[in-house]
Protein backbone atom coordinates (compact mmCIF):
# COMPACT_ATOMS: atom_id res chain seq x y z
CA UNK A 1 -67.96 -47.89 61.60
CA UNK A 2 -65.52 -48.72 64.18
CA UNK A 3 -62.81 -45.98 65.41
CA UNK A 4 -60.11 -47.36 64.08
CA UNK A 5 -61.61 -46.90 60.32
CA UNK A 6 -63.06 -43.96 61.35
CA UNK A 7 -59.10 -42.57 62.29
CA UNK A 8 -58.19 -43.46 59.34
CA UNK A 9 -60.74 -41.73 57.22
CA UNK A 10 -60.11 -38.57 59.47
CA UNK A 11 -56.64 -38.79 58.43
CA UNK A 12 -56.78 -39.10 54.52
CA UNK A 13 -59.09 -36.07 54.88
CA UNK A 14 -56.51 -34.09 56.74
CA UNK A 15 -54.11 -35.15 53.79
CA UNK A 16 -56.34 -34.27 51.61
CA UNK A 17 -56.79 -30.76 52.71
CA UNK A 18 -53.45 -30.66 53.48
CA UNK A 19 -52.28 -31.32 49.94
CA UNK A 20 -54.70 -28.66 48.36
CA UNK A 21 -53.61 -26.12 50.42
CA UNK A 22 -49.67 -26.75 49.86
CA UNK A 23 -50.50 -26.94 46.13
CA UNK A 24 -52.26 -23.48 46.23
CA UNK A 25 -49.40 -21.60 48.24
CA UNK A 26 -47.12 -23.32 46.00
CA UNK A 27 -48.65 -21.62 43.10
CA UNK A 28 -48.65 -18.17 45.35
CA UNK A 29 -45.48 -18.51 45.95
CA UNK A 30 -44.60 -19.29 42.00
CA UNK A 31 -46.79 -16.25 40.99
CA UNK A 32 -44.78 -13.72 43.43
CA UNK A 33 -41.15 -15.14 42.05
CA UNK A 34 -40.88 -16.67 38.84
CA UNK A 35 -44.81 -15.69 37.64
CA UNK A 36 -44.90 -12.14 38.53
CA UNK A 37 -47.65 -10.63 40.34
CA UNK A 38 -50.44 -7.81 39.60
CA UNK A 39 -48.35 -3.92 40.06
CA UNK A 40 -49.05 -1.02 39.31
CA UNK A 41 -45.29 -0.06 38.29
CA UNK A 42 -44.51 3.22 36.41
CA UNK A 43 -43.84 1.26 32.37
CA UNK A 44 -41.48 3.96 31.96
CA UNK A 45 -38.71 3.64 34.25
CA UNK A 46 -35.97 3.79 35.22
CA UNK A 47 -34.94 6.33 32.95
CA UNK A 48 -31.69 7.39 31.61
CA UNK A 49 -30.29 9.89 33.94
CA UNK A 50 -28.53 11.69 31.55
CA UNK A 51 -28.50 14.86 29.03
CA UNK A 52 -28.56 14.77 25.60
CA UNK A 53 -29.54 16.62 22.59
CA UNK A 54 -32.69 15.61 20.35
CA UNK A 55 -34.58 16.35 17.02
CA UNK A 56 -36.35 15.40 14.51
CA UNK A 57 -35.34 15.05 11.14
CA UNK A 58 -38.33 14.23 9.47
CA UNK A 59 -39.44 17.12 7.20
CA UNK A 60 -43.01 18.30 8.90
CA UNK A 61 -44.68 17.72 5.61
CA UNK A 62 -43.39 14.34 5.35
CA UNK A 63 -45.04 13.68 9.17
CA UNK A 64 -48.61 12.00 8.80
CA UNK A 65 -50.57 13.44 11.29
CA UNK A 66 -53.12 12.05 12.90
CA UNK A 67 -55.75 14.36 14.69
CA UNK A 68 -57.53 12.03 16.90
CA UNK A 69 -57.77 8.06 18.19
CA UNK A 70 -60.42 6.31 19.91
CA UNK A 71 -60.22 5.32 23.39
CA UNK A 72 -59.69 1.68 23.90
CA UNK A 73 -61.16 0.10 26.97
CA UNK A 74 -59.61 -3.31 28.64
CA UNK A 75 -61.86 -5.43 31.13
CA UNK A 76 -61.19 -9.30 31.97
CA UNK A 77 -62.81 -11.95 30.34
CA UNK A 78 -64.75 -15.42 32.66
CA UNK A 79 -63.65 -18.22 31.62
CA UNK A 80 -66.16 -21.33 31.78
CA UNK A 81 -65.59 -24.86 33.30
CA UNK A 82 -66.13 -26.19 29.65
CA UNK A 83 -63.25 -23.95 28.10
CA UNK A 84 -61.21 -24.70 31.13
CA UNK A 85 -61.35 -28.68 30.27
CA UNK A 86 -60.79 -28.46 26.69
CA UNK A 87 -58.08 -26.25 27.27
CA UNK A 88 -56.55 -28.45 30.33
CA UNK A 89 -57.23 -31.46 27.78
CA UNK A 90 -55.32 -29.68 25.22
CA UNK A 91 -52.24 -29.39 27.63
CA UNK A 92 -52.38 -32.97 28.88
CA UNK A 93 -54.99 -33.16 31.72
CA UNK A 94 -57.25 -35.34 31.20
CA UNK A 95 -60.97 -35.58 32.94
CA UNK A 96 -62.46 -33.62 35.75
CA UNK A 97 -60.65 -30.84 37.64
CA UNK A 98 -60.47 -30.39 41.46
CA UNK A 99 -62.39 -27.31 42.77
CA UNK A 100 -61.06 -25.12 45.62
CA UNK A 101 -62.55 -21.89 46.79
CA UNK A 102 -59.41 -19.26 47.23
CA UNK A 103 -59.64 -16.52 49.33
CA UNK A 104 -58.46 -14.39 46.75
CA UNK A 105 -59.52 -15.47 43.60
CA UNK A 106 -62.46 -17.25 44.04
CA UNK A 107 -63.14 -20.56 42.29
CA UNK A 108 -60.26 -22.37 41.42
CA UNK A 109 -60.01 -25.29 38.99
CA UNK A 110 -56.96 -27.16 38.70
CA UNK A 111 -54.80 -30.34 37.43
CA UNK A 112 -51.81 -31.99 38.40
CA UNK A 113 -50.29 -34.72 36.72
CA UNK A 114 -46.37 -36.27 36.26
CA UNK A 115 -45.64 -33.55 33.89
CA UNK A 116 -47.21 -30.62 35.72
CA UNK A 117 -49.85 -28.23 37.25
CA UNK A 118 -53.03 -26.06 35.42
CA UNK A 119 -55.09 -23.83 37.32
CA UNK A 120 -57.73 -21.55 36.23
CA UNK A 121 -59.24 -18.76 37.81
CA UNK A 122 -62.47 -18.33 35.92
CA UNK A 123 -64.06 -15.61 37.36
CA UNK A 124 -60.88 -13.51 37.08
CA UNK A 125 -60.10 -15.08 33.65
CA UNK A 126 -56.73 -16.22 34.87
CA UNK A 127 -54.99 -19.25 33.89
CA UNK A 128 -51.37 -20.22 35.10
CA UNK A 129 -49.61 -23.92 34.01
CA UNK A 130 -46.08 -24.79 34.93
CA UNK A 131 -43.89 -27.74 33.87
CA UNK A 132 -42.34 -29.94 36.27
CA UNK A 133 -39.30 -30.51 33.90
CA UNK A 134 -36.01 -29.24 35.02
CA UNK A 135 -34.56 -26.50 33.05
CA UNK A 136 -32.46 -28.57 30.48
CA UNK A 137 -28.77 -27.54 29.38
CA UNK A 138 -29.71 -28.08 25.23
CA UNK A 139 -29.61 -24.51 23.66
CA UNK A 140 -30.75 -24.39 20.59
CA UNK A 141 -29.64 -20.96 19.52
CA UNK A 142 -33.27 -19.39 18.98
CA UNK A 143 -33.66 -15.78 16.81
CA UNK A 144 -35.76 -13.42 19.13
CA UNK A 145 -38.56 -14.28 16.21
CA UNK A 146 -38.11 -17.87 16.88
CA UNK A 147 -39.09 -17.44 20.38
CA UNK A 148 -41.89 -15.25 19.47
CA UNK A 149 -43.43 -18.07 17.19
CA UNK A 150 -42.72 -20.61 19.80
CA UNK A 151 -45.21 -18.74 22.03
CA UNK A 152 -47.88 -17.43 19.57
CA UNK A 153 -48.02 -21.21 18.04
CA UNK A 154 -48.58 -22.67 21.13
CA UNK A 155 -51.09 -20.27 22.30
CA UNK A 156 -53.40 -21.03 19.16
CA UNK A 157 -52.59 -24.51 18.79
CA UNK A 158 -53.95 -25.09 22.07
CA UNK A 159 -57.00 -23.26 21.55
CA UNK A 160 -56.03 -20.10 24.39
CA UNK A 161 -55.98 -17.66 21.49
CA UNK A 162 -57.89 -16.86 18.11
CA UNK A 163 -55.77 -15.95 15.19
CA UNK A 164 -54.92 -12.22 15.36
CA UNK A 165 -56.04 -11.42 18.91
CA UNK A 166 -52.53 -11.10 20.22
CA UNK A 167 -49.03 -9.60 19.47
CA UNK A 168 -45.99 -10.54 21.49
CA UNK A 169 -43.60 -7.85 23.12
CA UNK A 170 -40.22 -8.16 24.01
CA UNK A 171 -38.45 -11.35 24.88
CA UNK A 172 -36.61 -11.08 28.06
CA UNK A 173 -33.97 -13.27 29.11
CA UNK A 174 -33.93 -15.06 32.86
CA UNK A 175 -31.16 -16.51 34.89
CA UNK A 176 -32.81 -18.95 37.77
CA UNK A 177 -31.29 -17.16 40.98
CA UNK A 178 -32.50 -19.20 43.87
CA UNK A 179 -33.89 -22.71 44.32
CA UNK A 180 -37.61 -21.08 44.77
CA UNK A 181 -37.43 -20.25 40.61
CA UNK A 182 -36.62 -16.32 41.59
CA UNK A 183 -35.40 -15.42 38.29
CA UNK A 184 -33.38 -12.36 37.12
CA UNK A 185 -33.16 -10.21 33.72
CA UNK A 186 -29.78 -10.85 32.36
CA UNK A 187 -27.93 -11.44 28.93
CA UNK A 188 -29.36 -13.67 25.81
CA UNK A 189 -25.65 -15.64 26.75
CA UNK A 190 -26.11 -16.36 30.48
CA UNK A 191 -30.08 -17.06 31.10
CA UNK A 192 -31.59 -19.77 31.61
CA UNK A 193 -34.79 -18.96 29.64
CA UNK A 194 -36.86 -16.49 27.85
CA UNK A 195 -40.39 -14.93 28.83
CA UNK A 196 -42.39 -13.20 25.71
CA UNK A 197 -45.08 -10.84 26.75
CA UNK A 198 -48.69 -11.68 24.90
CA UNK A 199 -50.57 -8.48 23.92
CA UNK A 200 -54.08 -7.75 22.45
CA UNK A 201 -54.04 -6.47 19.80
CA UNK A 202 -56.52 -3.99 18.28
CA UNK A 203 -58.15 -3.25 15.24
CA UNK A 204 -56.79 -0.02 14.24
CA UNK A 205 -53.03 0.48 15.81
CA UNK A 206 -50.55 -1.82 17.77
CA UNK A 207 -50.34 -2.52 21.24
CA UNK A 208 -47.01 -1.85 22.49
CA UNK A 209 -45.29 -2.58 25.86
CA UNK A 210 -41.89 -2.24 27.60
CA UNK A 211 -39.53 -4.36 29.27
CA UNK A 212 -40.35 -2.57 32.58
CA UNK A 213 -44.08 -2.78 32.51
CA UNK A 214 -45.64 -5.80 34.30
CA UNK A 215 -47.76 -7.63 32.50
CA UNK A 216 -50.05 -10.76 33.33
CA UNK A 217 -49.85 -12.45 30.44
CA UNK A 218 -46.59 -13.71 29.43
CA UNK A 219 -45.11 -17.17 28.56
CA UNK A 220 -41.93 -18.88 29.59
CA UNK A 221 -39.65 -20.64 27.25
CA UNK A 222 -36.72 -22.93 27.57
CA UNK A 223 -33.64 -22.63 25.68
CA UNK A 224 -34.58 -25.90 23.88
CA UNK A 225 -37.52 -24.44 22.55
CA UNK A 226 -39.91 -26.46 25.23
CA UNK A 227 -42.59 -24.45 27.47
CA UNK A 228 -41.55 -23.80 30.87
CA UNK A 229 -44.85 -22.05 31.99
CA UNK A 230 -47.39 -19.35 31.60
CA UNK A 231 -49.32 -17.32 33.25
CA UNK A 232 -52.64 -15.62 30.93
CA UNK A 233 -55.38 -13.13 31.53
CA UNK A 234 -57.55 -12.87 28.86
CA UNK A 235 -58.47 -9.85 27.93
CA UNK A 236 -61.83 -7.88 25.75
CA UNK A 237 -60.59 -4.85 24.39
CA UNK A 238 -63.21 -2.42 23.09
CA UNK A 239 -62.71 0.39 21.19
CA UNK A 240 -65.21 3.92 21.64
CA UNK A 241 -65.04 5.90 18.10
CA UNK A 242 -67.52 8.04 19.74
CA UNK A 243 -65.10 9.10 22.37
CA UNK A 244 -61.68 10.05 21.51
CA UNK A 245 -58.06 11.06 22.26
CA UNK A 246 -57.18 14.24 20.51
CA UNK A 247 -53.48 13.41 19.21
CA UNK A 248 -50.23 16.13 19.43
CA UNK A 249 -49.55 17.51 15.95
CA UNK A 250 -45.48 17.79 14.32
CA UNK A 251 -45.26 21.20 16.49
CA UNK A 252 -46.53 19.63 19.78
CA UNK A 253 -43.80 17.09 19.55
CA UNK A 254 -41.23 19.04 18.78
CA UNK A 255 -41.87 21.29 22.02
CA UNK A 256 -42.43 17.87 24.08
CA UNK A 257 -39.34 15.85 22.89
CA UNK A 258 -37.76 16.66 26.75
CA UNK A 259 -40.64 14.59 27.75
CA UNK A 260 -39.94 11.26 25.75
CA UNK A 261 -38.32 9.01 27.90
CA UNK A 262 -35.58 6.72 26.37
CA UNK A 263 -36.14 3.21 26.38
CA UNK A 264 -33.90 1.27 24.46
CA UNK A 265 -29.95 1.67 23.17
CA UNK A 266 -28.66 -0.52 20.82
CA UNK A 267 -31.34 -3.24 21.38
CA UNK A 268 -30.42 -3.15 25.40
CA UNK A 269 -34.28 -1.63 26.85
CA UNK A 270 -32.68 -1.73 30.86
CA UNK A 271 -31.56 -0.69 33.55
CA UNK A 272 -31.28 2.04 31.62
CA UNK A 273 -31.61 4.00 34.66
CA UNK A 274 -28.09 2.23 35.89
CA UNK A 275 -26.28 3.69 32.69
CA UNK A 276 -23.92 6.15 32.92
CA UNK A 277 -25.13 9.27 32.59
CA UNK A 278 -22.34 10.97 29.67
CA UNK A 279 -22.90 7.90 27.63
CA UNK A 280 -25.39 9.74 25.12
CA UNK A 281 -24.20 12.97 22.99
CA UNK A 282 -27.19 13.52 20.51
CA UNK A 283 -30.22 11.40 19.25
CA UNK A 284 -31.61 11.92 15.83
CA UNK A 285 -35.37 11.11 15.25
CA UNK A 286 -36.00 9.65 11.70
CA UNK A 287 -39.29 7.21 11.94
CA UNK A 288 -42.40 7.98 14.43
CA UNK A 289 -44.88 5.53 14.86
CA UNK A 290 -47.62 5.95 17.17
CA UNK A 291 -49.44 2.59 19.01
CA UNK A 292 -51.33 2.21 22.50
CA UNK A 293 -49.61 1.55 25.24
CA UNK A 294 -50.38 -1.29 27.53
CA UNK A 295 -49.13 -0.18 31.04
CA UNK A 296 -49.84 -2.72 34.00
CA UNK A 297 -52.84 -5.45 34.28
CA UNK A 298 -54.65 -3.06 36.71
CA UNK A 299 -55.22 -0.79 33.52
CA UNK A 300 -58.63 0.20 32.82
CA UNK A 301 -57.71 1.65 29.16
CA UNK A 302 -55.03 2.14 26.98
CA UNK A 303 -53.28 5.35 25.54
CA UNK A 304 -51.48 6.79 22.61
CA UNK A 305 -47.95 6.95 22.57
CA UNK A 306 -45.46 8.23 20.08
CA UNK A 307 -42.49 5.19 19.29
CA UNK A 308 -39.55 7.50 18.52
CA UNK A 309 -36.98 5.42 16.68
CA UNK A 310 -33.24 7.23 15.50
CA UNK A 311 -29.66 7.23 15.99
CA UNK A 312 -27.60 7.84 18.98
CA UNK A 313 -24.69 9.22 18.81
CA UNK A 314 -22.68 7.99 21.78
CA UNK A 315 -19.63 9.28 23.73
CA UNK A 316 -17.03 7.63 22.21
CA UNK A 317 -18.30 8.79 18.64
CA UNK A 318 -19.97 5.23 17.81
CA UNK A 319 -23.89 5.39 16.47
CA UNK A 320 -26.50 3.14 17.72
CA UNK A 321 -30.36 2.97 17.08
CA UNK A 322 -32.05 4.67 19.97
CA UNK A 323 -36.24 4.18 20.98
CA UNK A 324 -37.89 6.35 22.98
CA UNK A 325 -41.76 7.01 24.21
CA UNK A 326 -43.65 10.09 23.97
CA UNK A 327 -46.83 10.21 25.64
CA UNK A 328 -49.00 10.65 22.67
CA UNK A 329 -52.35 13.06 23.98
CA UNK A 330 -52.94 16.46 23.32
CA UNK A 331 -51.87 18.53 26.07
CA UNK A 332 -53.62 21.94 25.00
């Protein structure tokens, strides 16, 4: 081989690595702005600073109690090279992925191709695609349940969810804030795009989460109805009959409604903590529903918690509908 060949090859190897690299910090960098990274964030903050009265007004022997639940453990799920093609097929990347070992997260499959990027993360059971369309101006007016469907269809019709193994939570609405995709939570009338939280679901109560809590699996969704990205950790949840939460009866939450922490007004679930503090005069508790709630992805296992759904009664006299969260465990 002479050296001049042998230059050459040196250099398209350099490229090579070159290109891998700048196509994994890319997705770093994606993952700490507009994908958001692993936390371990308090779900139920920031609160409302303020004082206000609360009660009940559900007659006690109209409450249904329920004296216990079963503990309900999450752990991540590997994903194989086999899955990882039919599902990169499914999305429009065709043959054989490249294979990177990341410092972080181990192997690393991915595609690129005109239309975008897939990686996979199989032993942490991670998978993150992104479009490389621009964010188009067409709004097509989408219902909060119309973006929900968008992004439970797409999950099953490309084979990254069964039927029934997932709920969404709520749709938040982004606002692109910087040319590296930094987004920021703003009105339905000024983003740019929406982001539904994907939950597990269980096989006995709902798995509920809150605009605050940081969750790993999400997906992003233009205004035109078109996917934007998404990042997924798939998830087993087990459930342990044979070890159990014991649940607070009518009385206990009663004496722990201080506790509950409000976490929507009106439909609006933040910053709460930014509103001002006289806004509420009274809340009125007239439906109680009680779920698990799915903190942060570092979770181990889920809790109870107590939904608390009424009717505020605000400064200015006007009523609104008011949710709040009461930790849902026995504290005697």
């Amino acid at each position: 081989m002479t050296p001049k060949r042998k230059t050459i090859l040196l250099i398209l190897a350099v490229l090579s690595i070159v290109s891998i690299v700048f196509i994994t910090l890319s997705t770093k960098k994606q993952e700490s702005n507009g994908i958001k990274e692993d936390t371990s964030a308090t779900p139920l903050s920031p609160q409302y600073k303020g004082e206000y009265s609360i009660e009940i007004i559900i007659p006690k022997n109209e409450f249904n109690n329920i004296d216990s639940l079963p503990t309900v453990q999450v752990s991540s799920t590997k994903i194989t090279l086999d899955q990882s093609k039919i599902i990169g097929k499914n999305l429009g990347f065709e043959g054989e992925p490249n294979s990177i070992e990341d410092a972080i997260d181990g192997t690393t499959y991915f595609w690129t191709n005109s239309s975008g990027a897939f990686f996979v993360y199989p032993n942490k059971g991670k998978m993150i695609y992104s479009s490389n369309s621009t964010i188009p101006s067409q709004d097509k007016k989408l219902s909060d349940t119309e973006i929900s469907s968008i992004a439970i269809d797409f999950l099953l019709n490309n084979g990254i969810f069964s039927q029934d193994s997932i709920v969404t939570g709520p749709v938040k609405y982004l606002k692109t804030v910087s040319l590296n995709k930094d987004f920021e939570e703003v009105s339905k009338e000024k983003s740019d795009l929406y982001e539904v939280d994907i939950l597990p679901r269980t096989s006995s109560h709902e798995i509920i989460s809150q605009k605050n809590t940081q969750t790993t699996t999400y997906i992003q969704i233009m205004k035109d109805g078109s996917i934007h990205s998404f990042q997924i950790l798939l998830l087993n949840i087990t459930e342990n009959s044979d070890a159990k939460y014991v649940i607070k009866n009518y009385d206990e939450i009663i004496n722990s409604l201080p506790k509950a922490t409000l976490i929507s007004l009106d439909g609006v679930e933040q910053p709460l903590g930014d509103v001002k503090g006289n806004l509420v005069r009274s809340i009125a508790i007239n439906k109680i529903d009680i779920n698990y709630l799915f903190e942060n992805n570092n979770s181990s296992s889920l809790e109870p918690i107590y939904k608390l759904t009424g009717v505020a009664t605000l400064s200015n006299s006007s009523k609104v509908t008011a949710i709040l969260y009461l930790p849902a465990v026995s504290e005697n």
